[in-house]
Protein backbone atom coordinates (compact mmCIF):
# COMPACT_ATOMS: atom_id res chain seq x y z
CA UNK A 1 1.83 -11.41 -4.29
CA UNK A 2 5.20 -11.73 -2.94
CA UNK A 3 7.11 -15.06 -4.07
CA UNK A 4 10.58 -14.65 -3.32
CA UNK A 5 12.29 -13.94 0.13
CA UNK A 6 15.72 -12.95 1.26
CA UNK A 7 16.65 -14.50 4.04
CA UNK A 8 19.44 -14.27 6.50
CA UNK A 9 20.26 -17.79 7.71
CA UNK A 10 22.29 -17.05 10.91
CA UNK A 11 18.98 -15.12 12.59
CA UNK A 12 16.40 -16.89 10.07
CA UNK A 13 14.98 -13.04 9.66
CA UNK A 14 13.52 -12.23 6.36
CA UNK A 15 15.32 -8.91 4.76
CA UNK A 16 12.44 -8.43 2.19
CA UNK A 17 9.92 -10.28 0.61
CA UNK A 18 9.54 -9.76 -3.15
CA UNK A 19 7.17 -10.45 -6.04
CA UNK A 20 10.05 -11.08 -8.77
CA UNK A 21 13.33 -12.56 -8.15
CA UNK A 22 15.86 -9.70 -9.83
CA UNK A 23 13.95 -7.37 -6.99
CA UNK A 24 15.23 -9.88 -4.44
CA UNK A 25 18.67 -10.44 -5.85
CA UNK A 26 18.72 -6.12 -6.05
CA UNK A 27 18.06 -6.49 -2.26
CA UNK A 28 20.43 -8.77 -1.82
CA UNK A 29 23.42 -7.35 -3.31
CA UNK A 30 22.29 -3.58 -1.27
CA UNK A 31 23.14 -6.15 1.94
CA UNK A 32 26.24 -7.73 0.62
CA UNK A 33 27.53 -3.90 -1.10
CA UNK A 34 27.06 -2.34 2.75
CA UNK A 35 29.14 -5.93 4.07
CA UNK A 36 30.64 -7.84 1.70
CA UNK A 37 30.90 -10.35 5.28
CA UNK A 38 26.76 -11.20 4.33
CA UNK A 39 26.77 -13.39 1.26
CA UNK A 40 28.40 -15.96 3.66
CA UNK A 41 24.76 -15.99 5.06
CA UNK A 42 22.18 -14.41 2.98
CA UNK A 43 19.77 -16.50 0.37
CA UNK A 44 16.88 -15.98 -1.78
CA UNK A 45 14.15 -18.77 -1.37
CA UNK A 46 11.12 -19.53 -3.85
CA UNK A 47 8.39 -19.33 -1.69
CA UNK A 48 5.94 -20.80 -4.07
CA UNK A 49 8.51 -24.07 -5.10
CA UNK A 50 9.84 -23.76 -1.02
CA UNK A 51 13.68 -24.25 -2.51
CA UNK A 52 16.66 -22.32 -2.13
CA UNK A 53 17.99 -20.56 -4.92
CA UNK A 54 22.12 -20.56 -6.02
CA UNK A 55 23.43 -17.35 -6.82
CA UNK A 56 26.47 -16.98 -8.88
CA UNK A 57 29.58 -15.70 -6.20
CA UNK A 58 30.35 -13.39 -9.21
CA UNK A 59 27.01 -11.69 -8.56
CA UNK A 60 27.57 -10.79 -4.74
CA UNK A 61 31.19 -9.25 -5.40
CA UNK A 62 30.93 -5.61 -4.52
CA UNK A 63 31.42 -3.36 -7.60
CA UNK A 64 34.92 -1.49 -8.09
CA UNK A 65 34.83 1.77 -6.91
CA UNK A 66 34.67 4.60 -9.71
C-alpha cells in the first residue's frame, strides 16, 4: 500500500507514490539533486491523513561535491 506521494504542484503530477515516507523524501531529494530550481515546487503529501508534509530547507540542499 502506497501512503505517501510526491507531488509537483506547478503540473499537479505525481513523481512517485510510496509506502514509507524516507522512500518519498529519497525521491524527492533525486528531483531537487538533478535541479536544485524543484524544491520551490515539489511536496510530499500523506495520503492516508490527506495533509501536506514540511520538509526541513536543510534537507533539499544539494550535497557538496566530493
Amino acid at each position: 500500500m502506497t501512503r505517501f506521494v510526491v507531488l509537483d504542484q506547478i503540473t499537479r503530477n505525481q513523481l512517485g507514490e510510496f509506502p514509507t515516507v524516507e522512500e518519498a523524501e529519497a525521491c524527492l531529494l533525486r528531483f531537487v539533486n538533478a535541479d536544485p530550481s524543484a524544491a520551490e515546487h515539489l511536496e510530499i503529501w500523506d495520503d492516508e491523513l490527506d495533509v501536506r508534509l514540511e520538509i526541513d530547507p536543510a534537507a533539499l540542499r544539494p550535497a557538496p561535491a566530493a
